[in-house]
C-alpha atoms as a PDB file:
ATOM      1  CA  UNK A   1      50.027  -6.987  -2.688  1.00  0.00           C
ATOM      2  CA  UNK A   2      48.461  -3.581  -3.488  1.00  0.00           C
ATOM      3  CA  UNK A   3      47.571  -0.948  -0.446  1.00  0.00           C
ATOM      4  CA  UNK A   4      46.023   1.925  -1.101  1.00  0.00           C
ATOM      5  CA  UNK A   5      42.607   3.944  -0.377  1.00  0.00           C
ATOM      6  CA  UNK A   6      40.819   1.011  -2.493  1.00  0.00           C
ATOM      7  CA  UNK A   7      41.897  -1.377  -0.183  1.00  0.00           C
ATOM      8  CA  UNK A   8      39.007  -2.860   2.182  1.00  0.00           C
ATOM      9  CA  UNK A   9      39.543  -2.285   5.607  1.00  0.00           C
ATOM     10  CA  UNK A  10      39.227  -5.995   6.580  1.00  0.00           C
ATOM     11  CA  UNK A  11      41.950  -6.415   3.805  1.00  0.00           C
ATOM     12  CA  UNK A  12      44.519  -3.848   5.064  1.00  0.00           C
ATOM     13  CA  UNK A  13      45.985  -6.094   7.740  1.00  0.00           C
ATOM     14  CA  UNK A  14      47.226  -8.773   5.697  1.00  0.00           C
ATOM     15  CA  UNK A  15      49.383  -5.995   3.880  1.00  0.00           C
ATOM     16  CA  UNK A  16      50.824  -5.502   7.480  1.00  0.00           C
ATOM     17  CA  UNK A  17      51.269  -9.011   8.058  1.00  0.00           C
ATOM     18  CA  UNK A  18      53.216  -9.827   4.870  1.00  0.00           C
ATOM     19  CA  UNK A  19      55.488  -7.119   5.197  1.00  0.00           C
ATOM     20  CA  UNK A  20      55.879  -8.276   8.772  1.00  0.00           C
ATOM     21  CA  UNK A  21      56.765 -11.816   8.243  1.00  0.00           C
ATOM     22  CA  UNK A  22      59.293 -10.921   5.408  1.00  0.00           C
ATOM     23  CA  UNK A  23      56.498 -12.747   2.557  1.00  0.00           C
ATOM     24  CA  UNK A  24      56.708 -10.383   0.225  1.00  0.00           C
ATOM     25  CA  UNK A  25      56.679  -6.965  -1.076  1.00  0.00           C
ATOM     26  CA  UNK A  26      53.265  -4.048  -0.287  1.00  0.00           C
ATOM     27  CA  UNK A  27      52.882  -1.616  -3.514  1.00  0.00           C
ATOM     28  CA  UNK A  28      50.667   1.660  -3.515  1.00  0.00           C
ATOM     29  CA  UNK A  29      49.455   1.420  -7.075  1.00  0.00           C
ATOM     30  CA  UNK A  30      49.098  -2.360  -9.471  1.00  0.00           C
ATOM     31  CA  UNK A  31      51.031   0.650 -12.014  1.00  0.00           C
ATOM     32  CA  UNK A  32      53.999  -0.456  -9.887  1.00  0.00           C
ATOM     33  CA  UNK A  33      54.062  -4.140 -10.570  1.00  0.00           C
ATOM     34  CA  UNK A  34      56.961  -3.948 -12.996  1.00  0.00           C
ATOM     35  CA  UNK A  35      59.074  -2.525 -10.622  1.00  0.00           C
ATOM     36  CA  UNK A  36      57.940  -4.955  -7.805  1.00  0.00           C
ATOM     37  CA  UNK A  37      58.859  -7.656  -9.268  1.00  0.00           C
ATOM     38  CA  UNK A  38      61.992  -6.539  -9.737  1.00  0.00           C
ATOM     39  CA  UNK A  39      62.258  -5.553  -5.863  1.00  0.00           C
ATOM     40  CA  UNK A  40      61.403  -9.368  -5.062  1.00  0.00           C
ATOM     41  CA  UNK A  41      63.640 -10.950  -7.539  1.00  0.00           C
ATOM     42  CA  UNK A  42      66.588  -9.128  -6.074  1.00  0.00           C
ATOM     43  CA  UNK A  43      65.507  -9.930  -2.956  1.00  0.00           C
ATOM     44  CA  UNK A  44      63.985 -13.727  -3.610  1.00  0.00           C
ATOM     45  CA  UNK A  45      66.113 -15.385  -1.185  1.00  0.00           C
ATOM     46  CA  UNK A  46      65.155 -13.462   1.091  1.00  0.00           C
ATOM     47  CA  UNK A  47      61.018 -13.816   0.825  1.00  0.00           C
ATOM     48  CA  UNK A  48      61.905 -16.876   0.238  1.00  0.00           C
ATOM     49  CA  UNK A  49      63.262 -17.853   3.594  1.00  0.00           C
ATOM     50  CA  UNK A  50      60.341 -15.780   5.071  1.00  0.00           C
ATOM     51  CA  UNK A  51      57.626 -17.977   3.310  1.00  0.00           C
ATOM     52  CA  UNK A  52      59.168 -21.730   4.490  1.00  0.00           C
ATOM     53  CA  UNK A  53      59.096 -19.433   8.416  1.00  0.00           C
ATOM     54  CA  UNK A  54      55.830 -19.114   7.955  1.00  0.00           C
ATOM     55  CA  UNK A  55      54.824 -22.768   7.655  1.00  0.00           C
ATOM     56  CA  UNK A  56      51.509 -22.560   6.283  1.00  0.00           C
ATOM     57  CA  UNK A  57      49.510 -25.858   6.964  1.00  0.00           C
ATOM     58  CA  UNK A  58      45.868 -24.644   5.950  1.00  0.00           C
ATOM     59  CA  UNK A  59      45.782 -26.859   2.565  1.00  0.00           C
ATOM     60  CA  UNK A  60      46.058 -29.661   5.098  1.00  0.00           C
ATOM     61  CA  UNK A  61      43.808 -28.306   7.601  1.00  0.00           C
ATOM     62  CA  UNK A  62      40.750 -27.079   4.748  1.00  0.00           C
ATOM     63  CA  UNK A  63      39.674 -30.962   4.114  1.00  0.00           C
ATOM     64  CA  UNK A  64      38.872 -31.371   7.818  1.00  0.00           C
ATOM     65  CA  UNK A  65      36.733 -28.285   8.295  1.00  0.00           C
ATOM     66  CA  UNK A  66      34.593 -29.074   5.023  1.00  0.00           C
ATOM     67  CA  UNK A  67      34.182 -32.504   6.259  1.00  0.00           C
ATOM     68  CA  UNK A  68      32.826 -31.245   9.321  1.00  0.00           C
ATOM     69  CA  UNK A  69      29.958 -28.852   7.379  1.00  0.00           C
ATOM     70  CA  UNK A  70      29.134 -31.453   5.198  1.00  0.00           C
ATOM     71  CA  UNK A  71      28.825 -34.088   8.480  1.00  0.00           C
ATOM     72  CA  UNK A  72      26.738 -31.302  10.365  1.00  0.00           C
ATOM     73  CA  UNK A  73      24.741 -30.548   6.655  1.00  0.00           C
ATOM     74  CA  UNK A  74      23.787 -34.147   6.769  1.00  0.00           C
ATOM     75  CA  UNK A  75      20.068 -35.330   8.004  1.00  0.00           C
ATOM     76  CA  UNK A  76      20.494 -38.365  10.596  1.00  0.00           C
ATOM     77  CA  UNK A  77      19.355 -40.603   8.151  1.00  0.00           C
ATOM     78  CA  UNK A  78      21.574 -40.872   5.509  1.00  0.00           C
ATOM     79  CA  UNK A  79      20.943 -43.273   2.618  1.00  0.00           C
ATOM     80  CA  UNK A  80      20.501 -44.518  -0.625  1.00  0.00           C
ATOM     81  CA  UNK A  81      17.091 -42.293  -0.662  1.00  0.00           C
ATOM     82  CA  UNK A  82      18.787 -39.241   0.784  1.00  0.00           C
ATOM     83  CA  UNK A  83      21.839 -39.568  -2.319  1.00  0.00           C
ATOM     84  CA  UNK A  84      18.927 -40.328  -4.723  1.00  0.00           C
ATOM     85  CA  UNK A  85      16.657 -37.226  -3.921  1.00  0.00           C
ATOM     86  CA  UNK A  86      19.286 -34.799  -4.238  1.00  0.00           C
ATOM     87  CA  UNK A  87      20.768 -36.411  -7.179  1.00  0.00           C
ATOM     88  CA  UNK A  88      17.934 -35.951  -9.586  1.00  0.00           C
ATOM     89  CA  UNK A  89      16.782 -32.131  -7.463  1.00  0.00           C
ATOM     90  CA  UNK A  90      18.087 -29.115  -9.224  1.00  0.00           C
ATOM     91  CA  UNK A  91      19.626 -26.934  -6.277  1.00  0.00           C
ATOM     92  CA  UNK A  92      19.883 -23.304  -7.464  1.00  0.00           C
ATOM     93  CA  UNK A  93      22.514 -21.337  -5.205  1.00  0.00           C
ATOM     94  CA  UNK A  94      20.063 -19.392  -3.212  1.00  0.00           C
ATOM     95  CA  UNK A  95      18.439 -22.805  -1.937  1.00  0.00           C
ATOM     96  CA  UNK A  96      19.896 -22.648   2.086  1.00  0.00           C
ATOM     97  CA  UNK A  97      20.080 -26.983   1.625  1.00  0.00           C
ATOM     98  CA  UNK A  98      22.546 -26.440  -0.917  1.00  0.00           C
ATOM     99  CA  UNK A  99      25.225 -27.450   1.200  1.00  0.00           C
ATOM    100  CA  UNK A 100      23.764 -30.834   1.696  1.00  0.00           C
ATOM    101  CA  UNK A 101      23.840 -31.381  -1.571  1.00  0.00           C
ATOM    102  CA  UNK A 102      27.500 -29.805  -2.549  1.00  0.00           C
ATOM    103  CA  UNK A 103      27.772 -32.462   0.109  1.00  0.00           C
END
């Protein structure tokens, strides 16, 4: 990861919390990847171990949550007409029912 006056505020956190949990390696410039990739391959053990800590389980958890917008996207009626109508509507992105039919 790269921290540096660039960085968004909103961003500059999770610089904080990888160096904190031991995931990895913060650089000041991307002119200093070469040599940060060295520092992690000496060290990959070590980040190693600190990424199994962490025990990420969003991958798992991301299926659930989009389930749940497309089930609260959904009209009460769902059927055969709803699929139909959105199958043959061209959506553009800006359209706020979009999501029913990513759905």
């Amino acid at each position: 990861m790269v921290r540096n006056a660039w960085t968004m505020p909103q961003e500059r956190y999770n610089t904080d919390w990888v160096q904190e949990h031991g995931a990895g390696i913060v650089l000041d410039s991307f002119k200093d990847i070469e040599g940060g990739v060295s520092a992690i391959i000496m060290r990959l053990g070590e980040y190693g171990a600190g990424v199994a800590r962490i025990r990420n389980r969003a991958i798992f958890e991301i299926p659930a949550i989009l389930e749940g917008i497309c089930v609260s996207a959904m009209p009460i009626r769902v059927g055969v007409d709803f699929i139909q109508h959105f199958r043959t509507r061209p959506v553009p992105a800006s359209d706020p029912g979009s999501i029913r039919a990513a759905c």
